[in-house]
Protein backbone atom coordinates (compact mmCIF):
# COMPACT_ATOMS: atom_id res chain seq x y z
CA UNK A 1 26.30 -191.32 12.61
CA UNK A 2 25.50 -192.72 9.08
CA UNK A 3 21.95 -192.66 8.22
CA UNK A 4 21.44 -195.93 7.25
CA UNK A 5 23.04 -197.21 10.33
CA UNK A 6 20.79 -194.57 12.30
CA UNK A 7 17.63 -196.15 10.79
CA UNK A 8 19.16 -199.79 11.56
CA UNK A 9 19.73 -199.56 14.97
CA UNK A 10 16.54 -197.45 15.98
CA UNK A 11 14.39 -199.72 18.01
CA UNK A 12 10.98 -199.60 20.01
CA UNK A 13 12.83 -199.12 23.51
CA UNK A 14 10.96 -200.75 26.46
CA UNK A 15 13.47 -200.02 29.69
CA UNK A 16 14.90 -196.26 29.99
CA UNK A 17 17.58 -195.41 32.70
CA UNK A 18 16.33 -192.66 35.51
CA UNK A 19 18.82 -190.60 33.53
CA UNK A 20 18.10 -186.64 32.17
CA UNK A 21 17.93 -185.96 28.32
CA UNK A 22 20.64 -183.07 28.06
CA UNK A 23 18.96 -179.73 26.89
CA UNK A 24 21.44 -178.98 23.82
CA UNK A 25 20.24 -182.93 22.52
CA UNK A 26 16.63 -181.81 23.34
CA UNK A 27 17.18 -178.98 20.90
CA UNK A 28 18.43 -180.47 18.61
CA UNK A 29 16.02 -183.41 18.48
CA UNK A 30 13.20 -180.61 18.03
CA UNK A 31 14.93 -178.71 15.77
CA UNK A 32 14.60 -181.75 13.37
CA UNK A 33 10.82 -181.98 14.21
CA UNK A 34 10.33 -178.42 13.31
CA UNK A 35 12.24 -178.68 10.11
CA UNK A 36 10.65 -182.23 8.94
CA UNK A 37 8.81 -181.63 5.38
CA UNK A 38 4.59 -181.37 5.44
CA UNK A 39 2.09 -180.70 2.92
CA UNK A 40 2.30 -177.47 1.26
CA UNK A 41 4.63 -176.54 4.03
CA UNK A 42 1.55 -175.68 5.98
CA UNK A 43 3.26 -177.29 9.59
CA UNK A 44 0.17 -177.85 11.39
CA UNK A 45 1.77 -179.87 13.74
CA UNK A 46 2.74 -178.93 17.78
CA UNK A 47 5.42 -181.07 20.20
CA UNK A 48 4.54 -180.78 23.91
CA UNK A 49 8.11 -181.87 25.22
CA UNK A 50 7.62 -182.92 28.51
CA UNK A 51 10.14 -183.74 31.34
CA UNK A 52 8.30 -182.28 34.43
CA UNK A 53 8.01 -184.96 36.86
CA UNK A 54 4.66 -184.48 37.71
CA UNK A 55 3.56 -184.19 34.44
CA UNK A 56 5.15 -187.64 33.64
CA UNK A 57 3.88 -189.56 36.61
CA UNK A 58 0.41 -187.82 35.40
CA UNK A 59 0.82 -189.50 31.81
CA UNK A 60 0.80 -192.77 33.79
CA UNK A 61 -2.55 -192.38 34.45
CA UNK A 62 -3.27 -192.48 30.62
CA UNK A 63 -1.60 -194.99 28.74
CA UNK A 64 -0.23 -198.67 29.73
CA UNK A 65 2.86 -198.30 27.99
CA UNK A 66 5.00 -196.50 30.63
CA UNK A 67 8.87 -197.32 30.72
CA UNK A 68 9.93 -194.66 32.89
CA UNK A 69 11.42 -192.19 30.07
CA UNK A 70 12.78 -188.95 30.77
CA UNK A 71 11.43 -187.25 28.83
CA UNK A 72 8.08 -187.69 26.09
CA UNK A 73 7.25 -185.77 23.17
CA UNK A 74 3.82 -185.42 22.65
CA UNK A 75 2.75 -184.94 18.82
CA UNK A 76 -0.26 -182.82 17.81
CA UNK A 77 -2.02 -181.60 14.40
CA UNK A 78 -4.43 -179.03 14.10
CA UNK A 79 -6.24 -180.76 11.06
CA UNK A 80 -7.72 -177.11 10.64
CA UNK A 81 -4.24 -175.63 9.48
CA UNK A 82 -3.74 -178.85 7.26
CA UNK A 83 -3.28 -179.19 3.38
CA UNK A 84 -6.71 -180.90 2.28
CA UNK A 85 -6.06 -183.26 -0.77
CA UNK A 86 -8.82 -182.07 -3.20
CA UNK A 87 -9.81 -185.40 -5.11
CA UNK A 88 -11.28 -186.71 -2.19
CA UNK A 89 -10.51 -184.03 1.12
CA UNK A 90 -7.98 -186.00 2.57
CA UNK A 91 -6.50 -183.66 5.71
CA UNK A 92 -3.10 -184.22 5.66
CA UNK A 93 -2.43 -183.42 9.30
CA UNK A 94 -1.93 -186.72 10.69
CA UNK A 95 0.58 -187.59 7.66
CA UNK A 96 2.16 -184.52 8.44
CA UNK A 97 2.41 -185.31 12.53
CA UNK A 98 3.32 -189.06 11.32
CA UNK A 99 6.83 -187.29 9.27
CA UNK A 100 7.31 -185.27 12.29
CA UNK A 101 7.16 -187.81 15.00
CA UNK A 102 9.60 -189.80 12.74
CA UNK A 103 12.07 -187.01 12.59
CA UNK A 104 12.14 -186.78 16.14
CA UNK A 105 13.03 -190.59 16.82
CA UNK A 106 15.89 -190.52 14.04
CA UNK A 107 17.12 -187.59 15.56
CA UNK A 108 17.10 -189.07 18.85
CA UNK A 109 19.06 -191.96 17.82
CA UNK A 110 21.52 -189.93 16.00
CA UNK A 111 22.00 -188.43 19.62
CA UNK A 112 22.61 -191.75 21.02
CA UNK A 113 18.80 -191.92 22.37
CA UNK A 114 16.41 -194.70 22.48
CA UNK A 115 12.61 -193.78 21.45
CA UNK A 116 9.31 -195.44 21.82
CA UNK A 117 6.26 -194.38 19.40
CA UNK A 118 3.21 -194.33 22.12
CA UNK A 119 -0.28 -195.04 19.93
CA UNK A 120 -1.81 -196.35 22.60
CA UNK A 121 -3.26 -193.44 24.78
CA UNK A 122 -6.24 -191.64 26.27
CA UNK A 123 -6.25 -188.53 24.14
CA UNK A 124 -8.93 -186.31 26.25
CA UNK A 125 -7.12 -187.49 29.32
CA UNK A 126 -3.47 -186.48 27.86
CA UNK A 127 -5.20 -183.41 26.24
CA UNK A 128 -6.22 -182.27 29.93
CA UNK A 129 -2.79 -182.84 31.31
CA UNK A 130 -1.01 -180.46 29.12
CA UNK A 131 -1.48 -176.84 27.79
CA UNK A 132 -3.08 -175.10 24.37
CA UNK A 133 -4.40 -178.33 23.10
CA UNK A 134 -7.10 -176.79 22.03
CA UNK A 135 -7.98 -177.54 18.20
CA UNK A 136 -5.45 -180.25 17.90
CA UNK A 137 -5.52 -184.07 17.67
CA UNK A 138 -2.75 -185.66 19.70
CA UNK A 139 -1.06 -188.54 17.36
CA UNK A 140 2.04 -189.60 19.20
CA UNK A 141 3.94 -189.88 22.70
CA UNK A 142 7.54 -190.27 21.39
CA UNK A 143 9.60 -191.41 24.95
CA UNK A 144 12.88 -190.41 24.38
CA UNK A 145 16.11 -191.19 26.71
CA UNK A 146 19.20 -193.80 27.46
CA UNK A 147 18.36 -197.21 27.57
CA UNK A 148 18.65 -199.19 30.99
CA UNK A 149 20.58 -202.37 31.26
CA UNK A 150 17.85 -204.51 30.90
CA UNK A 151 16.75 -202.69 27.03
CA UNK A 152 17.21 -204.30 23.79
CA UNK A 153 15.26 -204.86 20.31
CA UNK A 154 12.27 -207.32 20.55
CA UNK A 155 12.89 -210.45 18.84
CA UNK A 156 10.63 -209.55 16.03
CA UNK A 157 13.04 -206.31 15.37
CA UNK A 158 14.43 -207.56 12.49
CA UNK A 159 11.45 -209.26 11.12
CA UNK A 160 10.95 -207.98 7.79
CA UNK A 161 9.03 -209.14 4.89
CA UNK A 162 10.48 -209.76 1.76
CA UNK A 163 11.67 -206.94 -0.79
CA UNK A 164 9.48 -208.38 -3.47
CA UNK A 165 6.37 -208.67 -1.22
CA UNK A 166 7.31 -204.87 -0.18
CA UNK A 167 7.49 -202.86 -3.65
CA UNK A 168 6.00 -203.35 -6.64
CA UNK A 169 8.08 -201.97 -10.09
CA UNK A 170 5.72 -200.75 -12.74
């Protein structure tokens, strides 16, 4: 798919189909996650990809924002392996989980995938539910899968404000 036209149809997907995320689109979803650029190529970023059943059903328990996906990515930063700006000791770890998780939608959509970026979450109780979290601040639940009938873009999708209220040319 074109980029551009990758980037313009990715939306927040609300309603996913009961339908598996085939493994060779899995890898190559992650691949893109585990090649997307961070600071000082340090990568101190992890992706829990989780499709167990259980383990889904589980997540339930720790967010509101459940749509039945196959399939979540769970994005994680060890701020201790981070780049650390030195003007002011910004940790770069949650910029560098923030590329990452990005990857991993556009990627999905180039595979014909819907995504949702999950914020809203219990981090302790996701921490407990999955292994070697140890160290690391969870960031994102990407669901990933195909779209059910009833999916489409909210109406404030397109809902963009102006180019000149965007960038400013110096």
């Amino acid at each position: 798919m074109e980029f551009n036209t990758v980037i313009e149809n990715r939306y927040s997907c609300r309603a996913f189909a009961p339908k598996p995320v085939e493994q060779d689109k899995v890898d190559r979803i992650l691949e893109a996650g585990r090649i997307a650029p961070t600071a000082v190529n340090r990568q101190p970023v992890h992706i829990w990809a989780v499709s167990n059943p259980d383990t889904l059903g589980a997540i339930k328990g720790v967010t509101r924002s459940n749509y039945g996906a196959p399939l979540i990515l769970v994005v994680g930063c060890r701020p201790a392996d981070a780049w650390v700006r030195r003007y002011d000791n910004k940790n770069g770890a949650e910029v560098d989980a923030s590329i990452v998780a990005t990857y991993l939608m556009l990627a999905a959509e180039n595979e014909g995938l819907d995504t949702l970026w999950v914020g809203s979450f219990d981090p302790d109780g996701l921490a407990g539910l999955l292994p070697g979290t140890e160290g690391y601040e969870l960031v994102a639940m990407i669901n990933v899968g195909y779209p059910s009938g009833e999916s489409a873009p909210s109406a404030m999708h397109g809902s963009r404000i102006a180019m000149g209220e965007f960038v400013t040319s110096v």
